[in-house]
C-alpha atoms as a PDB file:
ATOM      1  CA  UNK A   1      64.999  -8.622  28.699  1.00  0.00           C
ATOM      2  CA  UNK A   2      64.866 -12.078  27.563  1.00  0.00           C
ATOM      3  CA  UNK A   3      63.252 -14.271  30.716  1.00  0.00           C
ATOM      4  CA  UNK A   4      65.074 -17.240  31.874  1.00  0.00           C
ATOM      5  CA  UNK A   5      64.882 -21.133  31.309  1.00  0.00           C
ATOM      6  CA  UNK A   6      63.584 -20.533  35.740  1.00  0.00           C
ATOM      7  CA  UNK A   7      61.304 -18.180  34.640  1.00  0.00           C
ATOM      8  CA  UNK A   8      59.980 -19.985  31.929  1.00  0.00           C
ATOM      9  CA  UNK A   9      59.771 -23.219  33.961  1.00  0.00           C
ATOM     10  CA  UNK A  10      57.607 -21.516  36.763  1.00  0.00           C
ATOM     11  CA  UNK A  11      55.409 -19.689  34.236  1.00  0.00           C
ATOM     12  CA  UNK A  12      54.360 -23.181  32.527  1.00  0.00           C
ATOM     13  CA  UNK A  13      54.126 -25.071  36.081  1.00  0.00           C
ATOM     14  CA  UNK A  14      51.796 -22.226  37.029  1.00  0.00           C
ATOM     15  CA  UNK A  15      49.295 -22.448  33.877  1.00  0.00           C
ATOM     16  CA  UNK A  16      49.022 -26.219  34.032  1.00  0.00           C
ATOM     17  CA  UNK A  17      48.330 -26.316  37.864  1.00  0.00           C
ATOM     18  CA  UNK A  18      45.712 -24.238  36.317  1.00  0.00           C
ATOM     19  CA  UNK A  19      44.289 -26.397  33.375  1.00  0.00           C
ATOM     20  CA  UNK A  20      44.487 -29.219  36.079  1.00  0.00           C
ATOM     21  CA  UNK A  21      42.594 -26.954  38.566  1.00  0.00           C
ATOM     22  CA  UNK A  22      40.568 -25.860  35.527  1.00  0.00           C
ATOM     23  CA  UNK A  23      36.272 -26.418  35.800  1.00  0.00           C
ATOM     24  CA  UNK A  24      34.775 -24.225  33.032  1.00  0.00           C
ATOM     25  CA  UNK A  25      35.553 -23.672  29.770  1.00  0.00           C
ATOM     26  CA  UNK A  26      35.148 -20.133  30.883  1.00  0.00           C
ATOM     27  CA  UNK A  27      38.865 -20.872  33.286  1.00  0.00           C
ATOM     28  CA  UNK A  28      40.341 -22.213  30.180  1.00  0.00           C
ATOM     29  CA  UNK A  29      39.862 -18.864  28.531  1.00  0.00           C
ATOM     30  CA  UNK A  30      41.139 -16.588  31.659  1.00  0.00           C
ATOM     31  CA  UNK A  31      44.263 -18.730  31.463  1.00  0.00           C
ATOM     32  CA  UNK A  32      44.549 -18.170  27.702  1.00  0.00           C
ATOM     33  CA  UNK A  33      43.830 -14.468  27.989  1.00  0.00           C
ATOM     34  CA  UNK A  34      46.780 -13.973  30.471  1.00  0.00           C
ATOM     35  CA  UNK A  35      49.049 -10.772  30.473  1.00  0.00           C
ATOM     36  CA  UNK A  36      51.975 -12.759  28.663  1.00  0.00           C
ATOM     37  CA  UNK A  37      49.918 -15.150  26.314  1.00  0.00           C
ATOM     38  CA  UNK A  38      47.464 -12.480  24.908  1.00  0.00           C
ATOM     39  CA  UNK A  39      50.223 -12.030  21.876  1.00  0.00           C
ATOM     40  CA  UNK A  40      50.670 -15.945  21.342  1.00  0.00           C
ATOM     41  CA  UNK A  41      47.135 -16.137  21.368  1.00  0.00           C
ATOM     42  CA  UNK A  42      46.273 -18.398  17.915  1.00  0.00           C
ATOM     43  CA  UNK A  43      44.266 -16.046  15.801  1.00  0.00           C
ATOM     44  CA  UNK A  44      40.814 -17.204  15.165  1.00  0.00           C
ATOM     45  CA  UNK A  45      40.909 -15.728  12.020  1.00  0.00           C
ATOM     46  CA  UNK A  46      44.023 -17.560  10.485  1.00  0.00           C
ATOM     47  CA  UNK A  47      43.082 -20.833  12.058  1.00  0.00           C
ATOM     48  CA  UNK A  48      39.237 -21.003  12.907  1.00  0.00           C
ATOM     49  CA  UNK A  49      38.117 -23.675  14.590  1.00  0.00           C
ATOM     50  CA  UNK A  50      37.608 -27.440  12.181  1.00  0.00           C
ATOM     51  CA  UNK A  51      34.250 -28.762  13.067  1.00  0.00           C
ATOM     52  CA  UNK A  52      33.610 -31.276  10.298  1.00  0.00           C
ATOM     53  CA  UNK A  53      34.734 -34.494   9.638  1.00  0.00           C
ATOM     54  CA  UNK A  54      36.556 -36.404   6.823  1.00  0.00           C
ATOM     55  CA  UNK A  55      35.589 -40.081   6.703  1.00  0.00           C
ATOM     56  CA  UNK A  56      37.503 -43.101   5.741  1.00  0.00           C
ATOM     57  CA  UNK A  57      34.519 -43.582   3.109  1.00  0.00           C
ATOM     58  CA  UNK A  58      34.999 -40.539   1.633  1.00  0.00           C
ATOM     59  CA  UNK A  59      38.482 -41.051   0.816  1.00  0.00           C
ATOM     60  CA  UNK A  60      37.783 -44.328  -0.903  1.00  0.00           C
ATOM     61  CA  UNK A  61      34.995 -43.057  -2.521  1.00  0.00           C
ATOM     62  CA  UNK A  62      37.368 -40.345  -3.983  1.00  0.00           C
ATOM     63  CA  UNK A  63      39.627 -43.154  -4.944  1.00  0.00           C
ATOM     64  CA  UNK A  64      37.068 -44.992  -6.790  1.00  0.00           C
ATOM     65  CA  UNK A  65      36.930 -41.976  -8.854  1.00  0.00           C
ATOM     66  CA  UNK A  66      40.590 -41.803  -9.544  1.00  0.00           C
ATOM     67  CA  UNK A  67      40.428 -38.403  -7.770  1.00  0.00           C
ATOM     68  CA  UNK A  68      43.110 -39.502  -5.098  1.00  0.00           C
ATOM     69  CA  UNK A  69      45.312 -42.769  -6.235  1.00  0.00           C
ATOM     70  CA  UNK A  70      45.655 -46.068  -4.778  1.00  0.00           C
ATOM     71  CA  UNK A  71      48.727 -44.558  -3.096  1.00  0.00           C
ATOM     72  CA  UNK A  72      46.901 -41.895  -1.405  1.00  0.00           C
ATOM     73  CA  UNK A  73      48.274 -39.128  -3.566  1.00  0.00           C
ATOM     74  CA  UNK A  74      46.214 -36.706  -5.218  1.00  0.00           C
ATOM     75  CA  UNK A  75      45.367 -38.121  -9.030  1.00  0.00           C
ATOM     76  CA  UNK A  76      47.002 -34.752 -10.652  1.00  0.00           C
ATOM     77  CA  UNK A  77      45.806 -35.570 -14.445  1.00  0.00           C
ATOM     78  CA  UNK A  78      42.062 -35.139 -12.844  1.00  0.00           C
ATOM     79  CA  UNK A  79      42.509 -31.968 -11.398  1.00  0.00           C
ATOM     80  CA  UNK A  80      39.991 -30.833 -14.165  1.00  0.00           C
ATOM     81  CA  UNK A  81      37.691 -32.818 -13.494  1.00  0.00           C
ATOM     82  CA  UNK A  82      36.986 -31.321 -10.211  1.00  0.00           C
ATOM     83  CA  UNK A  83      33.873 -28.506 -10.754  1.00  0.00           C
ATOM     84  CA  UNK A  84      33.580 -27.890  -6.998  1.00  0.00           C
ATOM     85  CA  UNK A  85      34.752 -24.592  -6.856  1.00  0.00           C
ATOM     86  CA  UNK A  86      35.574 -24.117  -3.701  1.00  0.00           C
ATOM     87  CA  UNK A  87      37.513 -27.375  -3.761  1.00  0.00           C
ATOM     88  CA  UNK A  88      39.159 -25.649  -6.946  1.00  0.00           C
ATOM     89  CA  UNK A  89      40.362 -22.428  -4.683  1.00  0.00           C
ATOM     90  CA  UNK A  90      41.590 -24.749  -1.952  1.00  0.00           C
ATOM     91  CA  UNK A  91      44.006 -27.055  -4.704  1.00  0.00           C
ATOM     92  CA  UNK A  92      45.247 -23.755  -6.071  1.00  0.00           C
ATOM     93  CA  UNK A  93      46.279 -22.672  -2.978  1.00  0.00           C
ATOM     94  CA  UNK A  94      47.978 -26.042  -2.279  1.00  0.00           C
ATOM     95  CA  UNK A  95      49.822 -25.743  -5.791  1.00  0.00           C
ATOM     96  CA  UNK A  96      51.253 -22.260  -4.904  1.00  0.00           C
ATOM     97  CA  UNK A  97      52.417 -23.696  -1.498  1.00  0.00           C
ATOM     98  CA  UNK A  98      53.732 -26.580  -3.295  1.00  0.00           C
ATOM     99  CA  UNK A  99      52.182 -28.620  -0.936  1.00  0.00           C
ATOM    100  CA  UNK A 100      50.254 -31.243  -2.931  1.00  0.00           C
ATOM    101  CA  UNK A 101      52.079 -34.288  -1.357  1.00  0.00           C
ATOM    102  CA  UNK A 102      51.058 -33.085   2.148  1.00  0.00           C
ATOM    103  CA  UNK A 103      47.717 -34.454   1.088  1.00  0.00           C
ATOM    104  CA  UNK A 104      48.995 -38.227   1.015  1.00  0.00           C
ATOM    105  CA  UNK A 105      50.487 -38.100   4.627  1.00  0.00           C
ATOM    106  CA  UNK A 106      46.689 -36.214   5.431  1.00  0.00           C
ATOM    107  CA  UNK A 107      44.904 -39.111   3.791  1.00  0.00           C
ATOM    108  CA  UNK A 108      47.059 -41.918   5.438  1.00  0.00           C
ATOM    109  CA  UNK A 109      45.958 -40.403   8.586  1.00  0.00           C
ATOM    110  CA  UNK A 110      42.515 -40.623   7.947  1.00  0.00           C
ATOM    111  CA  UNK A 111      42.917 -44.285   6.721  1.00  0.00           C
ATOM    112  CA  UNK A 112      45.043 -45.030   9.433  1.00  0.00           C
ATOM    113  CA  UNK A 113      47.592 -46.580   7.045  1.00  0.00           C
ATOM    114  CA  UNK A 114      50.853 -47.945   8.365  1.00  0.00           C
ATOM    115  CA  UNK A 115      53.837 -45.810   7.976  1.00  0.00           C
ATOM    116  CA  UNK A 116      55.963 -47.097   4.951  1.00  0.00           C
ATOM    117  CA  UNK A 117      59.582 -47.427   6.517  1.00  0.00           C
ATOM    118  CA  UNK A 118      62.122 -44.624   5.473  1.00  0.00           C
ATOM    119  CA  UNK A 119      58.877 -42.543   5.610  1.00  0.00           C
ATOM    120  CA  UNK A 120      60.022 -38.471   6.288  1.00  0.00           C
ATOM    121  CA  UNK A 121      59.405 -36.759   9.906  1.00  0.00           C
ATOM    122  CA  UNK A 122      57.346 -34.107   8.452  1.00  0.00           C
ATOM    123  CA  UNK A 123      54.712 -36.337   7.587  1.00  0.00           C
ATOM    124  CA  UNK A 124      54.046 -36.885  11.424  1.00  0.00           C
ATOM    125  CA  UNK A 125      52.263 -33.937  11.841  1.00  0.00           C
ATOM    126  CA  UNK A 126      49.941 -34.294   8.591  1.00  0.00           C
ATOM    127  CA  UNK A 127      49.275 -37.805   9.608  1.00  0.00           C
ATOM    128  CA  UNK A 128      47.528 -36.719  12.451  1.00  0.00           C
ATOM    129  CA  UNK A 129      46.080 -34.165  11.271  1.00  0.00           C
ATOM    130  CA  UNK A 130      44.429 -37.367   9.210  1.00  0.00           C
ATOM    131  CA  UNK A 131      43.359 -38.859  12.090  1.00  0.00           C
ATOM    132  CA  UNK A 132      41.991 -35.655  13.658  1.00  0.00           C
ATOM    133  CA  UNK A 133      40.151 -35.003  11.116  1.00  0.00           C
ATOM    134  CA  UNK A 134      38.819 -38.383  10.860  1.00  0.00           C
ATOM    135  CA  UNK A 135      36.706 -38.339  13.983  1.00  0.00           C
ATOM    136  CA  UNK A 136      38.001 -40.679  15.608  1.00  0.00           C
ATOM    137  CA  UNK A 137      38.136 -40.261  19.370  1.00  0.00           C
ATOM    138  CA  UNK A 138      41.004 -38.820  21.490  1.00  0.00           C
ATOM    139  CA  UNK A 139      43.296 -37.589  18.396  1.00  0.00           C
ATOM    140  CA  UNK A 140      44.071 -34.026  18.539  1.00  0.00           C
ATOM    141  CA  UNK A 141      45.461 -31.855  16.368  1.00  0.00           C
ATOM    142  CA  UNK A 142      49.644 -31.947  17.112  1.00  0.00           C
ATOM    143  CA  UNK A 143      52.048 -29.226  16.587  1.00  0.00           C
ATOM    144  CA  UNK A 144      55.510 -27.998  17.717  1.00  0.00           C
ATOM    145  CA  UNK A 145      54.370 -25.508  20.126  1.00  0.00           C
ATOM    146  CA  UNK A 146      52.001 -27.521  21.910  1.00  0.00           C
ATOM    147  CA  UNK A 147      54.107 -30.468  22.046  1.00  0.00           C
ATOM    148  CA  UNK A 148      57.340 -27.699  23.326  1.00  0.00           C
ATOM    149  CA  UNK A 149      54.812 -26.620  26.222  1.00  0.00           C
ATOM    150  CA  UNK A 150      54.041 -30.004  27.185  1.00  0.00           C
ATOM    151  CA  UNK A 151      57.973 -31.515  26.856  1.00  0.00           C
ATOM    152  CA  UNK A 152      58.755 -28.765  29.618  1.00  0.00           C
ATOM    153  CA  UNK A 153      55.919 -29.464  31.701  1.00  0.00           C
ATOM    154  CA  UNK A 154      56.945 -32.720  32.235  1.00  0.00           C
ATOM    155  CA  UNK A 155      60.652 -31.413  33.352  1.00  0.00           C
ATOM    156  CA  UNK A 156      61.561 -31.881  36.830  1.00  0.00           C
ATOM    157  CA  UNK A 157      64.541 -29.165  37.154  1.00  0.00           C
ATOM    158  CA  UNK A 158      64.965 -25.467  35.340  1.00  0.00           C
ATOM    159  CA  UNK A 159      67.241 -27.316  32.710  1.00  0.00           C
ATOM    160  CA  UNK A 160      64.776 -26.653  29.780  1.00  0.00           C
ATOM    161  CA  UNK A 161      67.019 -25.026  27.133  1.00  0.00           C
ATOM    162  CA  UNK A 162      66.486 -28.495  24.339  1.00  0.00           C
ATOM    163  CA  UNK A 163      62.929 -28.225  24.964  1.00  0.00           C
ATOM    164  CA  UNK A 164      62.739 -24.473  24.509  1.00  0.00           C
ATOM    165  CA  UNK A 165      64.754 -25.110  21.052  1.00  0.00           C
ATOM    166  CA  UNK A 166      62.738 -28.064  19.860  1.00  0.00           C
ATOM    167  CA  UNK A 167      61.767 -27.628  16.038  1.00  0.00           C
ATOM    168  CA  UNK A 168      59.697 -28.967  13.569  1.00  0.00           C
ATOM    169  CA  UNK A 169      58.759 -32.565  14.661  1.00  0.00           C
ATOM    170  CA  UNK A 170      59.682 -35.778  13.925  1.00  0.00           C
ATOM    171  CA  UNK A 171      60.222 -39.055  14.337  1.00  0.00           C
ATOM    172  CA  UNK A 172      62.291 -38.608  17.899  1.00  0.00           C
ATOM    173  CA  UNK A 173      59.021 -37.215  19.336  1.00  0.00           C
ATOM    174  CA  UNK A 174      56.532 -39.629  18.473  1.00  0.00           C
ATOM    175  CA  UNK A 175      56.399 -41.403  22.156  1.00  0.00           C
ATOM    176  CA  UNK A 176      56.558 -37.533  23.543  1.00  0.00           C
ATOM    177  CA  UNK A 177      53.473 -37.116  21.273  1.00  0.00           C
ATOM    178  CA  UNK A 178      51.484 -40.337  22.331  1.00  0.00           C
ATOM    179  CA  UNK A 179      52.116 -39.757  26.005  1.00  0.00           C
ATOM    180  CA  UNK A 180      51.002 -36.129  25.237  1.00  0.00           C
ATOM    181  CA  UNK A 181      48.123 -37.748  23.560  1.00  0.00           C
ATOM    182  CA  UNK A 182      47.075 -39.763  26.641  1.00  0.00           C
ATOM    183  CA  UNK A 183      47.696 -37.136  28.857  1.00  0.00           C
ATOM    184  CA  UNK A 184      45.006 -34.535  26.979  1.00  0.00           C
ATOM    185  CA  UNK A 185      42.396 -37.570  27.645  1.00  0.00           C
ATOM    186  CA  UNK A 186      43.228 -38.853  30.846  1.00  0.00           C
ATOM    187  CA  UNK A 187      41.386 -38.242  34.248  1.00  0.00           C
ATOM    188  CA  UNK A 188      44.347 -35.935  35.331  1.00  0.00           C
ATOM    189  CA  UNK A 189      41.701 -32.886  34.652  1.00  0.00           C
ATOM    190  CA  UNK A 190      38.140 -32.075  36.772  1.00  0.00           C
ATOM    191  CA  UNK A 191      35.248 -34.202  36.338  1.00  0.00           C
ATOM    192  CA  UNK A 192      33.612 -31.305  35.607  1.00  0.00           C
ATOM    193  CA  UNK A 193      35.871 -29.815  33.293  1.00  0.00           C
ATOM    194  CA  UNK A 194      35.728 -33.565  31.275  1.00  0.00           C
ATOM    195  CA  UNK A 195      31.979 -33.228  31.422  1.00  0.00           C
ATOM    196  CA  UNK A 196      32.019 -29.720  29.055  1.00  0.00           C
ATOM    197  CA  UNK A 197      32.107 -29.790  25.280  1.00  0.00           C
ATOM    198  CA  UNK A 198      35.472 -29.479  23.352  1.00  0.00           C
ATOM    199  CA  UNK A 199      37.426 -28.542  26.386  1.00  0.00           C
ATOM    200  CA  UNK A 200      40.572 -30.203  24.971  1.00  0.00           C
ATOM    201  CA  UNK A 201      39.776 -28.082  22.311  1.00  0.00           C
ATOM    202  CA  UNK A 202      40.899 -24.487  24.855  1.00  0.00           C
ATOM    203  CA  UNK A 203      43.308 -26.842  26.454  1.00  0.00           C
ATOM    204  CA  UNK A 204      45.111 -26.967  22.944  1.00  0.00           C
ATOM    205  CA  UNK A 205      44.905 -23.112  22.414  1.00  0.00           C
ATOM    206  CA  UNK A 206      46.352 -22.681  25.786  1.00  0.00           C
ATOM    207  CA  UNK A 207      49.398 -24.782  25.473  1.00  0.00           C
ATOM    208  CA  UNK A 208      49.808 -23.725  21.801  1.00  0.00           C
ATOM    209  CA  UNK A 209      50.215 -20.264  23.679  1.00  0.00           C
ATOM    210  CA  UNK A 210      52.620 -21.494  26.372  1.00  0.00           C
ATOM    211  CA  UNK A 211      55.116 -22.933  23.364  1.00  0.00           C
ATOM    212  CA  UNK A 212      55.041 -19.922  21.703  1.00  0.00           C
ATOM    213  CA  UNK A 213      56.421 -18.064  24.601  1.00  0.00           C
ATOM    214  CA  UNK A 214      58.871 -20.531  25.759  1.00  0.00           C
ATOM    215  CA  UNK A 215      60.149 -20.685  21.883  1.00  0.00           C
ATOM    216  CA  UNK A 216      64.432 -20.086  22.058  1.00  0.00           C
ATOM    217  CA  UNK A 217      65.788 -20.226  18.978  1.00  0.00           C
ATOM    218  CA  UNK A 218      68.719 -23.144  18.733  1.00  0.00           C
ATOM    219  CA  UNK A 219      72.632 -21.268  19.251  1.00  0.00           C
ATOM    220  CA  UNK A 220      74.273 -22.235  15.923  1.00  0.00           C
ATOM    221  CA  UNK A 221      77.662 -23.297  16.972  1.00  0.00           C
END
């Protein structure tokens, strides 16, 4: 039996009372590992964890080699000159996916380029995934799910059925994703949870979790 937009609502308040409450990354994990998130876990395996960095330099060093182009687009008439083969594996899996403009809204990310007006939604997400991966400090990784969990935390009444449908993202939720943002940074959480390594790190896996169970798919009308 499908659970409620109530029982949804109270589930969510509960884990982020939680998170709040949290002091160890070793909390994070029991709240994670709960009866009804274990199957919306993320799977380490499909997504391990990113631990490197992409710098700015990089990126214009690659452009300098007419690798990427001055628009941030990957330079497709020297795809042979890359011998990296690794790199090689990665581009022909980005050329089955047909997914070789996703690298431009990447790389505008990580040069913190200016949105070009009439720019698409789905960029949002691959822009910062740019900045993520830049390094620079409090940008996290954004996706529907998390951003779903967090939309209904911050609903005061059991009237959560648009944020249990919400999508793919877009435009409409950028200030939902910068308050989100601000939120995963702020002093809300324990001094000593802030104190231990990558804890916004669980904190994502947890909400990314919560969003997956609160999903509804949208009643066509």
């Amino acid at each position: 039996m499908a659970e409620t937009d109530a029982d949804v609502k109270k589930y969510i308040d509960e884990k982020f009372d939680l998170i709040i409450k949290a002091k160890t990354i070793e909390d994070l994990l029991k709240i994670e590992n709960s009866s009804k998130l274990k199957k919306h876990r993320t799977n380490s395996e499909v997504y391990p964890r990113i631990d490197f960095n992409i710098s700015r330099s990089e990126i214009e060093e690659l452009k300098v080699q007419g690798i990427i182009n001055a628009d941030s687009t990957i330079n497709h008439t020297r795809l042979k000159d890359i011998s990296d083969p690794l790199a090689r594996l990665f581009l022909l899996i980005l050329w089955k996916n047909s997914d070789f403009q996703k690298i431009k809204h990447v790389n505008d990310g990580i040069l913190n380029t200016p949105p070009a007006s009439g720019v698409e939604d789905t960029a949002l997400v691959f822009r910062q995934l740019g900045r993520y991966i830049s390094g620079r400090n409090e940008e996290p990784i954004i996706d529907q799910h998390v951003v779903r969990a967090y939309a209904i935390s911050l609903q005061k009444s059991i009237h959560i059925a648009t944020q249990r449908e919400m999508g793919l993202l877009t435009l409409d939720e950028a200030e939902l994703i910068e308050k989100y943002k601000k939120w995963l940074f702020s002093s809300n959480f324990t001094s000593e949870l802030r104190s231990c390594d990558g804890y916004t790190y669980y904190i994502d896996r947890i909400l990314m979790a919560l969003g997956r169970y609160a999903k509804k798919k949208k009643v066509k009308k």
